[in-house]
N, C-alpha and C. Protein backbone atom coordinates (compact mmCIF):
# COMPACT_ATOMS: atom_id res chain seq x y z
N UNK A 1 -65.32 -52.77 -9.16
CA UNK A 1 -66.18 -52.33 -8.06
C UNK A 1 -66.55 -53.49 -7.14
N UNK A 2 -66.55 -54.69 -7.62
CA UNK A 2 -67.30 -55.82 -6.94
C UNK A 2 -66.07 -56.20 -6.16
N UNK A 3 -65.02 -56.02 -6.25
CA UNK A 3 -63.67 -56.39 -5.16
C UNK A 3 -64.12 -55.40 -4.00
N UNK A 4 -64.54 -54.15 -3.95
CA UNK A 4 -64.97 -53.55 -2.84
C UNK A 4 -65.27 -54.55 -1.97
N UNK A 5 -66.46 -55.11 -2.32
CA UNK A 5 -67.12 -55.98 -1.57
C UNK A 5 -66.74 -57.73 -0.69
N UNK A 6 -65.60 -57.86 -1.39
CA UNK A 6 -65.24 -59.27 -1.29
C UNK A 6 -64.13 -59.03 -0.42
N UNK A 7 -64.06 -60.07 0.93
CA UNK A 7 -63.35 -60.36 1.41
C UNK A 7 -63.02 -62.00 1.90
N UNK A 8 -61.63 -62.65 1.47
CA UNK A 8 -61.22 -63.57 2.77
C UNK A 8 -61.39 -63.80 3.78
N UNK A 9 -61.80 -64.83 4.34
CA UNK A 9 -62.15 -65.79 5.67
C UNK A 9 -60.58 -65.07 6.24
N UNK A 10 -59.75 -65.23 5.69
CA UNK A 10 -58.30 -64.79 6.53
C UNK A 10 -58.08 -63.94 6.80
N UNK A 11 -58.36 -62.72 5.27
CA UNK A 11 -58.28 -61.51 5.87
C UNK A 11 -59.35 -60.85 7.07
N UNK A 12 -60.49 -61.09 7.01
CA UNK A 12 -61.36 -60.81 7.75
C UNK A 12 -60.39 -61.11 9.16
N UNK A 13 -60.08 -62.09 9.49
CA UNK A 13 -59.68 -62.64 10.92
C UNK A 13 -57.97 -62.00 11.00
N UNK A 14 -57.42 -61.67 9.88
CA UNK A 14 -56.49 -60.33 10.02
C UNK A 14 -56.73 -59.40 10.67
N UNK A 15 -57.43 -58.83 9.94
CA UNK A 15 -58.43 -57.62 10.31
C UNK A 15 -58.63 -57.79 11.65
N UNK A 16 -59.77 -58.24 12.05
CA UNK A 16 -59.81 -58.53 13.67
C UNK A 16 -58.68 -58.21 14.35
N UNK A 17 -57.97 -59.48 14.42
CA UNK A 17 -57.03 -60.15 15.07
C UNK A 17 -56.14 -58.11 15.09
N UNK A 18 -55.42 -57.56 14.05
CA UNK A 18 -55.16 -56.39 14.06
C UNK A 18 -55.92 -55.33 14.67
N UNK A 19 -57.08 -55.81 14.72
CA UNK A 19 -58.15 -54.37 15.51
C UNK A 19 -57.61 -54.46 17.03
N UNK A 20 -57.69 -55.98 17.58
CA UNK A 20 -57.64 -56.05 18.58
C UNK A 20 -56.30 -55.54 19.39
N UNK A 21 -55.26 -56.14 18.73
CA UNK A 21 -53.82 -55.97 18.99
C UNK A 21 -53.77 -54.11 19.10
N UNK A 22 -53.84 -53.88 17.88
CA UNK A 22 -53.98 -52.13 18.08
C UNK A 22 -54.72 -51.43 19.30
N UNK A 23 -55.57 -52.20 19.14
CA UNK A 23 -57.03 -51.52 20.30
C UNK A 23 -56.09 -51.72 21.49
N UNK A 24 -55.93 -52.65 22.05
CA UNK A 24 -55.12 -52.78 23.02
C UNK A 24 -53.78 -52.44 23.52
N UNK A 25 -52.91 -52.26 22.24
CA UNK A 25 -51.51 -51.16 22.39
C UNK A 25 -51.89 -49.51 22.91
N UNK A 26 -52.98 -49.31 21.68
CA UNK A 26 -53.54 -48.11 22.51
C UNK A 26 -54.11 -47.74 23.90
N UNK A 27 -54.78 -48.55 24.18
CA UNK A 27 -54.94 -48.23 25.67
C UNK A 27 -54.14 -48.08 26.73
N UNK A 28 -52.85 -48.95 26.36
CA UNK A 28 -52.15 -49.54 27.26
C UNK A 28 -50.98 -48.52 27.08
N UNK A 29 -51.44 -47.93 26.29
CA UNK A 29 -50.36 -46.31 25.88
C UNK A 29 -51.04 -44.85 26.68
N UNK A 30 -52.61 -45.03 26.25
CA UNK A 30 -52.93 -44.20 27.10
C UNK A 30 -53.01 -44.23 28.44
N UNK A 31 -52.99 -45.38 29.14
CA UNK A 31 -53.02 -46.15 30.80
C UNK A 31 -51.68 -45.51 30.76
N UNK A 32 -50.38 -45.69 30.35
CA UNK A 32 -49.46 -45.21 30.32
C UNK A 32 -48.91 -43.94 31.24
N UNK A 33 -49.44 -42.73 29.50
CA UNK A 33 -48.90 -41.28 29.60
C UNK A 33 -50.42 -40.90 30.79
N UNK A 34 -51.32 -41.15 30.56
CA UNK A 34 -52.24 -40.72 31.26
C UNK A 34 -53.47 -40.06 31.04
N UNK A 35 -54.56 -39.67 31.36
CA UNK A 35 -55.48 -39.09 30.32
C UNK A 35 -55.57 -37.91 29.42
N UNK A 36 -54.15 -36.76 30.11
CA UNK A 36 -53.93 -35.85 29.52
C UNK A 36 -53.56 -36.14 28.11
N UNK A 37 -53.37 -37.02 27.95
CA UNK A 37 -52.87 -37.90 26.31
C UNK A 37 -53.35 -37.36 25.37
N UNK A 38 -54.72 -37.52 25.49
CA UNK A 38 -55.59 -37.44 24.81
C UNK A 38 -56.90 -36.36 24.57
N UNK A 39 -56.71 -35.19 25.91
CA UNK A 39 -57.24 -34.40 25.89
C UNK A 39 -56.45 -32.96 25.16
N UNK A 40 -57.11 -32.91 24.08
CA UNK A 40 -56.04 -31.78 23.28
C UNK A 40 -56.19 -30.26 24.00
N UNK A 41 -54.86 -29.77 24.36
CA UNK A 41 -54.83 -28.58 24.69
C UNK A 41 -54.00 -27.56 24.26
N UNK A 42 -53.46 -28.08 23.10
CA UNK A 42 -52.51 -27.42 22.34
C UNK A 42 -52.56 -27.79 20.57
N UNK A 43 -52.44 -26.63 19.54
CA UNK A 43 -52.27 -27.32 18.41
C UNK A 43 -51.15 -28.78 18.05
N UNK A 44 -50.64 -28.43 18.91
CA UNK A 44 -49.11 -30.00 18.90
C UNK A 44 -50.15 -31.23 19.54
N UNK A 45 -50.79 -30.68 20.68
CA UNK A 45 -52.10 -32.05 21.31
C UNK A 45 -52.77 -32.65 20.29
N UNK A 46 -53.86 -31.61 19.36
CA UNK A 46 -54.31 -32.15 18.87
C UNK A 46 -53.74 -32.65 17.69
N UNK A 47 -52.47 -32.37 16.87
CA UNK A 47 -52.17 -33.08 15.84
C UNK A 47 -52.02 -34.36 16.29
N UNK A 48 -51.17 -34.45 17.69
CA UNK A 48 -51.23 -35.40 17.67
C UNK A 48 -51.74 -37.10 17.74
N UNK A 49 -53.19 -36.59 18.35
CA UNK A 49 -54.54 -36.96 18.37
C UNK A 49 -54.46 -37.45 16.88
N UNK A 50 -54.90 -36.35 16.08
CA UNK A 50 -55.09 -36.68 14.49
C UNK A 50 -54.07 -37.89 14.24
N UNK A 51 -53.06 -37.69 14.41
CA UNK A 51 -51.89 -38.89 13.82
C UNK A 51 -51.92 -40.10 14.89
N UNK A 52 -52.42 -40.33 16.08
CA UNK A 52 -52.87 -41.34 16.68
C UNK A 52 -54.34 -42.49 15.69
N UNK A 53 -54.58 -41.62 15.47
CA UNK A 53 -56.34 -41.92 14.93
C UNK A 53 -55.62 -42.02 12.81
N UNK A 54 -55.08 -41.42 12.55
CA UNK A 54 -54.64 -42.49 11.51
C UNK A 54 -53.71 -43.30 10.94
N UNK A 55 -52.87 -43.31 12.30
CA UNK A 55 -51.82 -44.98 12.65
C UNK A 55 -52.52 -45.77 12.92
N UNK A 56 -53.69 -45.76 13.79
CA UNK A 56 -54.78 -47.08 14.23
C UNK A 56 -55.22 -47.27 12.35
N UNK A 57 -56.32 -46.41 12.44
CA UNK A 57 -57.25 -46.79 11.25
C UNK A 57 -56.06 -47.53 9.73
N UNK A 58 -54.49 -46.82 9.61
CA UNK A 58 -54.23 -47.29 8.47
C UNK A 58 -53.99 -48.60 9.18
N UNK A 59 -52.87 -48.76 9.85
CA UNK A 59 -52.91 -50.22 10.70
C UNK A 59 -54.12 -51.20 10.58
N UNK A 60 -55.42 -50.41 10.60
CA UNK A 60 -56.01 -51.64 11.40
C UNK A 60 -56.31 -52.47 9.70
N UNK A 61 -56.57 -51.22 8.70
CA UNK A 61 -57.16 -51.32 7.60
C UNK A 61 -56.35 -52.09 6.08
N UNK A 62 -54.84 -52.70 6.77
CA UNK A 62 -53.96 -53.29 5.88
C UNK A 62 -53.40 -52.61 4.94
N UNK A 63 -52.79 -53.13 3.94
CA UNK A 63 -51.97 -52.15 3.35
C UNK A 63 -53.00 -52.18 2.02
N UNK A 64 -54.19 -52.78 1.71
CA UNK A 64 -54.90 -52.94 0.67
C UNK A 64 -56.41 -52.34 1.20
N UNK A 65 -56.80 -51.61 1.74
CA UNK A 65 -58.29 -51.51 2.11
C UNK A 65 -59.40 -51.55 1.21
N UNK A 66 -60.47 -52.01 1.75
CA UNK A 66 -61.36 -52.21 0.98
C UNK A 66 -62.73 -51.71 1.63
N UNK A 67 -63.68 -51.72 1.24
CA UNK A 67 -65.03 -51.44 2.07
C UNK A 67 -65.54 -52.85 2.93
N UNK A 68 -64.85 -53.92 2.07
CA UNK A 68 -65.24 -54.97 3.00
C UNK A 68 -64.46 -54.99 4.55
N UNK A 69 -63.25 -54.44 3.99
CA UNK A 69 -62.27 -54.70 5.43
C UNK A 69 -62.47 -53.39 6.26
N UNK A 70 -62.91 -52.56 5.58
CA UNK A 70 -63.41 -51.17 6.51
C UNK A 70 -64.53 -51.66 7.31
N UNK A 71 -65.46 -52.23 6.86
CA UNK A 71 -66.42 -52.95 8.03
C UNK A 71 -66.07 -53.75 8.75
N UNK A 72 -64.95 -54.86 8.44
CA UNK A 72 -64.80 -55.95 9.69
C UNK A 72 -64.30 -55.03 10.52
N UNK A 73 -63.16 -53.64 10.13
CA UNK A 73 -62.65 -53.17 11.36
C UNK A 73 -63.49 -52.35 12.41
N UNK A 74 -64.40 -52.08 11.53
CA UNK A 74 -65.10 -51.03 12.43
C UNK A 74 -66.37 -51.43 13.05
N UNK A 75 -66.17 -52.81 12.84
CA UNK A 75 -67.32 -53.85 14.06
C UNK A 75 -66.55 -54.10 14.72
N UNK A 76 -65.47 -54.79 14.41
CA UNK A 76 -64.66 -55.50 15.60
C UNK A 76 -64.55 -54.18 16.38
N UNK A 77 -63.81 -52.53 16.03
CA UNK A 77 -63.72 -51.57 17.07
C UNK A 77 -65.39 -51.70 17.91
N UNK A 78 -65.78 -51.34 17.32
CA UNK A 78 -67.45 -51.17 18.08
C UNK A 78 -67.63 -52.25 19.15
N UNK A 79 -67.14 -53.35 18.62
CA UNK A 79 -67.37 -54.69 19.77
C UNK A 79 -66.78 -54.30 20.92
N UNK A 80 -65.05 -54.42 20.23
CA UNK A 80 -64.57 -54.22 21.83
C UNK A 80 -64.78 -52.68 22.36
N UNK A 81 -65.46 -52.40 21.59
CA UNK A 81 -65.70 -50.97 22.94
C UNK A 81 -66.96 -51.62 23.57
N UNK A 82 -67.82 -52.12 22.76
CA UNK A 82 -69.18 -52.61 23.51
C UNK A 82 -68.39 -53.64 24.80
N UNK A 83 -67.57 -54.61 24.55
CA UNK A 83 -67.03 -54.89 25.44
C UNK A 83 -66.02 -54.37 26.76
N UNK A 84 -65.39 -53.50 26.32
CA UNK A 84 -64.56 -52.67 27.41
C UNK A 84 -66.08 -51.93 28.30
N UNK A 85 -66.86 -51.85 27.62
CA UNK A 85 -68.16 -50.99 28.48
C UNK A 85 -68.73 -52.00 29.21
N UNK A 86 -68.97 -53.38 28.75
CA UNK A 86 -69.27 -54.60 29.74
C UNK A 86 -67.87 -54.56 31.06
N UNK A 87 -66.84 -54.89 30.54
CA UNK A 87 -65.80 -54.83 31.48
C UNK A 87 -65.79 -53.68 32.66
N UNK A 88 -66.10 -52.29 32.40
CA UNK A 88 -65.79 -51.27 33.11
C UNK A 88 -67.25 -51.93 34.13
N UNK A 89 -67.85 -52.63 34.41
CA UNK A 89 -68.84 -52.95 35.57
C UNK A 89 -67.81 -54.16 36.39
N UNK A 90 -67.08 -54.75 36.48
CA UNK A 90 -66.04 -54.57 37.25
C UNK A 90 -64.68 -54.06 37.63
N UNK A 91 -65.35 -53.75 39.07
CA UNK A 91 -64.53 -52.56 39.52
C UNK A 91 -63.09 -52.47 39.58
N UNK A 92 -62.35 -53.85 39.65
CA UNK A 92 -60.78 -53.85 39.42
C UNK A 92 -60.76 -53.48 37.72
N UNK A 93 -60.98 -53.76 37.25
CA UNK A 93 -60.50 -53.52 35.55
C UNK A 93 -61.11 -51.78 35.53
N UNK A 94 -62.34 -51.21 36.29
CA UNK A 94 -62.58 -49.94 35.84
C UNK A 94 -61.37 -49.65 36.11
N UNK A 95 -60.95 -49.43 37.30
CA UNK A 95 -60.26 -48.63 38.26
C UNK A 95 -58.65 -48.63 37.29
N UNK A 96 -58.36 -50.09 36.37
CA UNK A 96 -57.19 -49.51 35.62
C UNK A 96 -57.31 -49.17 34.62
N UNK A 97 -58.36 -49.06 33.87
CA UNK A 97 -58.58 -48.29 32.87
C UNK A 97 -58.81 -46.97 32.66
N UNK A 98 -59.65 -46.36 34.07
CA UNK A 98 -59.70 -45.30 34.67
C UNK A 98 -58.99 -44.62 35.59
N UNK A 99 -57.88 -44.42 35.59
CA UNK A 99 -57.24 -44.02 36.88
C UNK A 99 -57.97 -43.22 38.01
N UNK A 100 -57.75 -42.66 39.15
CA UNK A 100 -58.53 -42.42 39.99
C UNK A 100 -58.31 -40.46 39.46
N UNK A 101 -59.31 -39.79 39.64
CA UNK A 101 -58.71 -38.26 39.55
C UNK A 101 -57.71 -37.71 40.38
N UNK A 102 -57.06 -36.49 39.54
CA UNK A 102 -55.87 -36.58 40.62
C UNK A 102 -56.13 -35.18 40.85
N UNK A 103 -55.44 -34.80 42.71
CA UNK A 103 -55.94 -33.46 43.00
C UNK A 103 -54.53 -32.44 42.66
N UNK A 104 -54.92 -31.40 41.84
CA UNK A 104 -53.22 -30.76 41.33
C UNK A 104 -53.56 -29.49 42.02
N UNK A 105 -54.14 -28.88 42.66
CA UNK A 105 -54.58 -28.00 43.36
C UNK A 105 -55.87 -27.89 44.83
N UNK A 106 -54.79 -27.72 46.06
CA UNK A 106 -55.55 -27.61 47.40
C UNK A 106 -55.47 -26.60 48.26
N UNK A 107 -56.73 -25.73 48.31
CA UNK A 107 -56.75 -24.93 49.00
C UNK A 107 -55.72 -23.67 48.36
N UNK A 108 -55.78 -23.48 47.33
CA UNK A 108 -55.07 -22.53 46.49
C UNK A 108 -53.43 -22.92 46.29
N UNK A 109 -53.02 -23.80 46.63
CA UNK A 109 -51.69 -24.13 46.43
C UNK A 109 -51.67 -25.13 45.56
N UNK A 110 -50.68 -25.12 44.18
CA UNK A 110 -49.95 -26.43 43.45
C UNK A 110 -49.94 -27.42 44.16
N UNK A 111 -49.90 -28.28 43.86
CA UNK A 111 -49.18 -29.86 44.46
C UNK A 111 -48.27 -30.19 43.46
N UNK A 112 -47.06 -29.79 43.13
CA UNK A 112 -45.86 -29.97 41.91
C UNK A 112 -46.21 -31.34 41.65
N UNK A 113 -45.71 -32.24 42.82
CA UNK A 113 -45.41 -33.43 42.26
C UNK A 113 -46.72 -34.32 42.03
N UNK A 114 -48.18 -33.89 42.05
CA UNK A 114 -49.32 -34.59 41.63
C UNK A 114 -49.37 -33.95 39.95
N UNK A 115 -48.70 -32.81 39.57
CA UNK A 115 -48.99 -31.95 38.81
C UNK A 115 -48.32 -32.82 37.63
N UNK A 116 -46.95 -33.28 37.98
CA UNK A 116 -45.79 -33.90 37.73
C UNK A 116 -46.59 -35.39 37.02
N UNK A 117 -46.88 -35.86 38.04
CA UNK A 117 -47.01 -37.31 37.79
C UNK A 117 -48.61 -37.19 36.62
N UNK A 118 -48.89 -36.59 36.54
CA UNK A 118 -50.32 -36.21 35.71
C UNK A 118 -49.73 -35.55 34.41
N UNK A 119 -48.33 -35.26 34.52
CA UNK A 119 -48.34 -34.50 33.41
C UNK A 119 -49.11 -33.38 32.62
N UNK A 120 -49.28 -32.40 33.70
CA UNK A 120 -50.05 -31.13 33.70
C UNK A 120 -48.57 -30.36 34.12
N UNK A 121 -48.97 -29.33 33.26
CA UNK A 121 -48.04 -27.90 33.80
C UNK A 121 -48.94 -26.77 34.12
N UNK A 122 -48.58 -25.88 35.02
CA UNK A 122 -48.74 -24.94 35.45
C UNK A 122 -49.94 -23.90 34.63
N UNK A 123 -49.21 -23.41 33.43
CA UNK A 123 -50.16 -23.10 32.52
C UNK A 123 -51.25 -23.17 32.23
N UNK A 124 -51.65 -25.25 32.01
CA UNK A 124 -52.75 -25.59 31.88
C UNK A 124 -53.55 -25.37 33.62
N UNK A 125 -53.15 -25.32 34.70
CA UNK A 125 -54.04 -25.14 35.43
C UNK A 125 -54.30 -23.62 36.03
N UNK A 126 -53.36 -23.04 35.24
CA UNK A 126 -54.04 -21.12 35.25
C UNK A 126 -55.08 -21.17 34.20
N UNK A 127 -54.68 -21.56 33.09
CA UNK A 127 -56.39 -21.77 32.04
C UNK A 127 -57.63 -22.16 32.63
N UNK A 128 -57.63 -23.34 32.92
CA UNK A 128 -58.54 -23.48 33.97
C UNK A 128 -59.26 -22.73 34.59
N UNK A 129 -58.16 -22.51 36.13
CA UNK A 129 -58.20 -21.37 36.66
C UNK A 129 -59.55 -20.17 36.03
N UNK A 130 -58.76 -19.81 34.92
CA UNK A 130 -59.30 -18.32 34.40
C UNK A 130 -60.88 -18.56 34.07
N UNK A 131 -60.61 -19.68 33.43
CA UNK A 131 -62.11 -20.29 33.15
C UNK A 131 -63.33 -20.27 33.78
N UNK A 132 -62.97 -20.67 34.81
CA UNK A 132 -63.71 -20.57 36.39
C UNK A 132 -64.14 -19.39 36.90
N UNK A 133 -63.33 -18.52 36.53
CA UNK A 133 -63.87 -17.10 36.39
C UNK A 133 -63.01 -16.44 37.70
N UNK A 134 -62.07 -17.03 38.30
CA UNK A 134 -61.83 -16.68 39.30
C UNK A 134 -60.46 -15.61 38.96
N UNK A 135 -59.95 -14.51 40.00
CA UNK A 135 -59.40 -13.72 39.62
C UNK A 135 -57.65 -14.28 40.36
N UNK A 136 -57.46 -15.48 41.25
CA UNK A 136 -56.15 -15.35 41.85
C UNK A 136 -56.77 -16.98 42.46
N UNK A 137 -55.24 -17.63 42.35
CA UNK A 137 -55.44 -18.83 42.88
C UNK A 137 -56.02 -19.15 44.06
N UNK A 138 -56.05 -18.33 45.07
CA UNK A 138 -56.30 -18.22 46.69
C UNK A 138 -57.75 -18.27 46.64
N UNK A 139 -58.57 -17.87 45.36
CA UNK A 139 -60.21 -18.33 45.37
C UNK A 139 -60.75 -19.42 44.89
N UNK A 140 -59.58 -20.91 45.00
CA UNK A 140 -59.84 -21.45 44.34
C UNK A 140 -59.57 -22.83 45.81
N UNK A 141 -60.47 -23.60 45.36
CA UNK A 141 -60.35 -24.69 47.13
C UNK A 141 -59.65 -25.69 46.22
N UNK A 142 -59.94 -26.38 45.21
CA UNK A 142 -59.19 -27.63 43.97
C UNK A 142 -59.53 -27.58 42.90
N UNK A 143 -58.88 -28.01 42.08
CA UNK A 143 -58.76 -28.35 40.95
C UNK A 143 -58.24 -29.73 40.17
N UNK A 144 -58.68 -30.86 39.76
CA UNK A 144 -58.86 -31.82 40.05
C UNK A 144 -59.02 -32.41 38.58
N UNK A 145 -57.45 -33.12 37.99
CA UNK A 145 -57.36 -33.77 36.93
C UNK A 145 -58.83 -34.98 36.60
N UNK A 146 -59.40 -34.90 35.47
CA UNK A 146 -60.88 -35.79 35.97
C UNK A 146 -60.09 -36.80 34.81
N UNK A 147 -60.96 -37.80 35.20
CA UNK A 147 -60.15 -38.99 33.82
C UNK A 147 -60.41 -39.46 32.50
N UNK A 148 -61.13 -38.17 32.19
CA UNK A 148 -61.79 -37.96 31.15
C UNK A 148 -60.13 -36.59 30.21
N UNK A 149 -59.34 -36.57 31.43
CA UNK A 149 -58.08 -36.05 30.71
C UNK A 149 -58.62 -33.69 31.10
N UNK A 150 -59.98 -33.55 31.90
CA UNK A 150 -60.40 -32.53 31.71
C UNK A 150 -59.88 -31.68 33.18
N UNK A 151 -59.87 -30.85 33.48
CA UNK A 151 -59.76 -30.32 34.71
C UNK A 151 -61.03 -29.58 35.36
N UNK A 152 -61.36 -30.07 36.63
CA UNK A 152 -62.44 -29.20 37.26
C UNK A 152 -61.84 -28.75 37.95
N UNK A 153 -62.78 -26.87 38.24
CA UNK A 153 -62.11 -26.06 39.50
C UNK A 153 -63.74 -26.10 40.47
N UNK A 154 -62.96 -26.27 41.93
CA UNK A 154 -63.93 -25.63 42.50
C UNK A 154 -63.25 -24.49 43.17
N UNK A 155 -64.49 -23.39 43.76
CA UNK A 155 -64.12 -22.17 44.18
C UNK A 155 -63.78 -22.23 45.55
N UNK A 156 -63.18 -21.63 46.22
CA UNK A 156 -63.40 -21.46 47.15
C UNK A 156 -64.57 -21.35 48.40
N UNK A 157 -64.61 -20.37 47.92
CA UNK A 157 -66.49 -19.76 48.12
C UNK A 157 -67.92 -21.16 48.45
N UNK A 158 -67.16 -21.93 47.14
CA UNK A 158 -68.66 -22.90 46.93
C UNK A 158 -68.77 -24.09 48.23
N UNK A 159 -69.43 -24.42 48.77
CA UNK A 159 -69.48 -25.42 49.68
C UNK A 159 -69.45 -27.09 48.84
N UNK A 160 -68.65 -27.53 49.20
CA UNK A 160 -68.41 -29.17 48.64
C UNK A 160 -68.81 -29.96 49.17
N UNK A 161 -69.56 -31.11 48.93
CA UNK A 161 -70.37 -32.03 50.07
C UNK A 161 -68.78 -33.11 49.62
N UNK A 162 -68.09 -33.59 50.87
CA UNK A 162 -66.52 -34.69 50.13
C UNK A 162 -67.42 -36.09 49.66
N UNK A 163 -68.44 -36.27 49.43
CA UNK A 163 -68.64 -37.38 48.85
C UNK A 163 -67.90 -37.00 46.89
N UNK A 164 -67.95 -35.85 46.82
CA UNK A 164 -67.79 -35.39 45.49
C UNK A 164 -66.26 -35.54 45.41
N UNK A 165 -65.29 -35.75 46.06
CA UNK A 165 -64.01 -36.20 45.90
C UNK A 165 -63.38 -37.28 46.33
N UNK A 166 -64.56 -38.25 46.96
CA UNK A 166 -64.09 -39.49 47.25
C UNK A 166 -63.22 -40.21 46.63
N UNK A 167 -63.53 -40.17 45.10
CA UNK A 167 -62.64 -40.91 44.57
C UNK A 167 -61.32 -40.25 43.96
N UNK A 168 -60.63 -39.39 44.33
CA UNK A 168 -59.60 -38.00 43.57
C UNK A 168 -58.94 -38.33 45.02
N UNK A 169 -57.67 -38.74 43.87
CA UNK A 169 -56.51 -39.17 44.39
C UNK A 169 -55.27 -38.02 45.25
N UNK A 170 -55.23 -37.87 46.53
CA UNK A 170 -54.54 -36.80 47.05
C UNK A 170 -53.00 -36.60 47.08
N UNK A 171 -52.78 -38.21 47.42
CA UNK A 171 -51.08 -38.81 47.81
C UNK A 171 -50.73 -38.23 46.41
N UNK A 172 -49.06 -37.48 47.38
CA UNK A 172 -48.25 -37.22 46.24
C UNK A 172 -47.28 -37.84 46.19
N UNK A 173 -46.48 -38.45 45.20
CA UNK A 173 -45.73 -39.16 45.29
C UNK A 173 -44.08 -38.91 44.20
């Protein structure tokens, strides 16, 4: 029981040193595919979520885990998130960690190729859609990948002040 507790000066800085490397493949995976990554919208989404989350944790946790090395990892995670949350207060590093929202619907029409590059299909923005309560795309003014991986609709109907889409990215490319 008392090995629970005991860890190496080395392994400890394993540990780390592995939190970090991981922590950072991941992001740079989700910066990648995009926020839809990670927002599950399908049983295949979320498994795959699940099997994201225990490639990190066995990774981070060595091939021997212990309760000691379960804590260095899960300070060091906590840090650098405490740190990525210091970082996101400047605005070049938010802006790539966050991509800007993207608009996949204007004025009741698709935008394919914003739809495309977001890796959204059609489907997911009739769900939406339905959600919203609305009965046909034509009552719908946008719909607007947020970077939280979620989709907002606005209605038609509703009046929008554009400070609320300042930052939702239009260019299609």
């Amino acid at each position: 029981m008392s090995e629970q507790f005991q860890i190496t000066g080395e392994t400890a800085l394993t540990v780390v040193v592995t939190t970090i490397g991981i922590y950072l493949a991941f992001i740079a995976l989700v910066r990648i595919t995009g926020p839809r990554a990670l927002s599950s919208t399908s049983s295949f989404d979320f498994a795959c979520v699940v099997a994201f989350g225990a490639i990190l944790g066995r990774t981070v946790l060595l091939t021997d885990p212990t309760l000691a090395i379960g804590v260095v990892a899960l300070v060091s995670f906590v840090a650098l998130q405490a740190l990525l949350g210091l970082g996101r207060q400047n605005a070049t590093l938010y802006r790539w960690l966050n991509p800007s929202p993207i608009l996949l619907v204007a004025d009741g029409e698709l935008l394919s190729d914003n739809m495309r590059r977001a890796h959204v299909v059609e489907d997911e923005v009739r769900q939406a859609v339905r959600r919203a309560g609305a009965r046909s795309l034509s009552e719908i003014r946008c719909v607007v990948l947020e970077r939280n991986g979620a989709l907002s609709v606005v209605r038609s109907h509703d009046a929008v002040d554009p400070w609320l889409l300042t930052d939702v990215s239009r260019a299609t490319r």
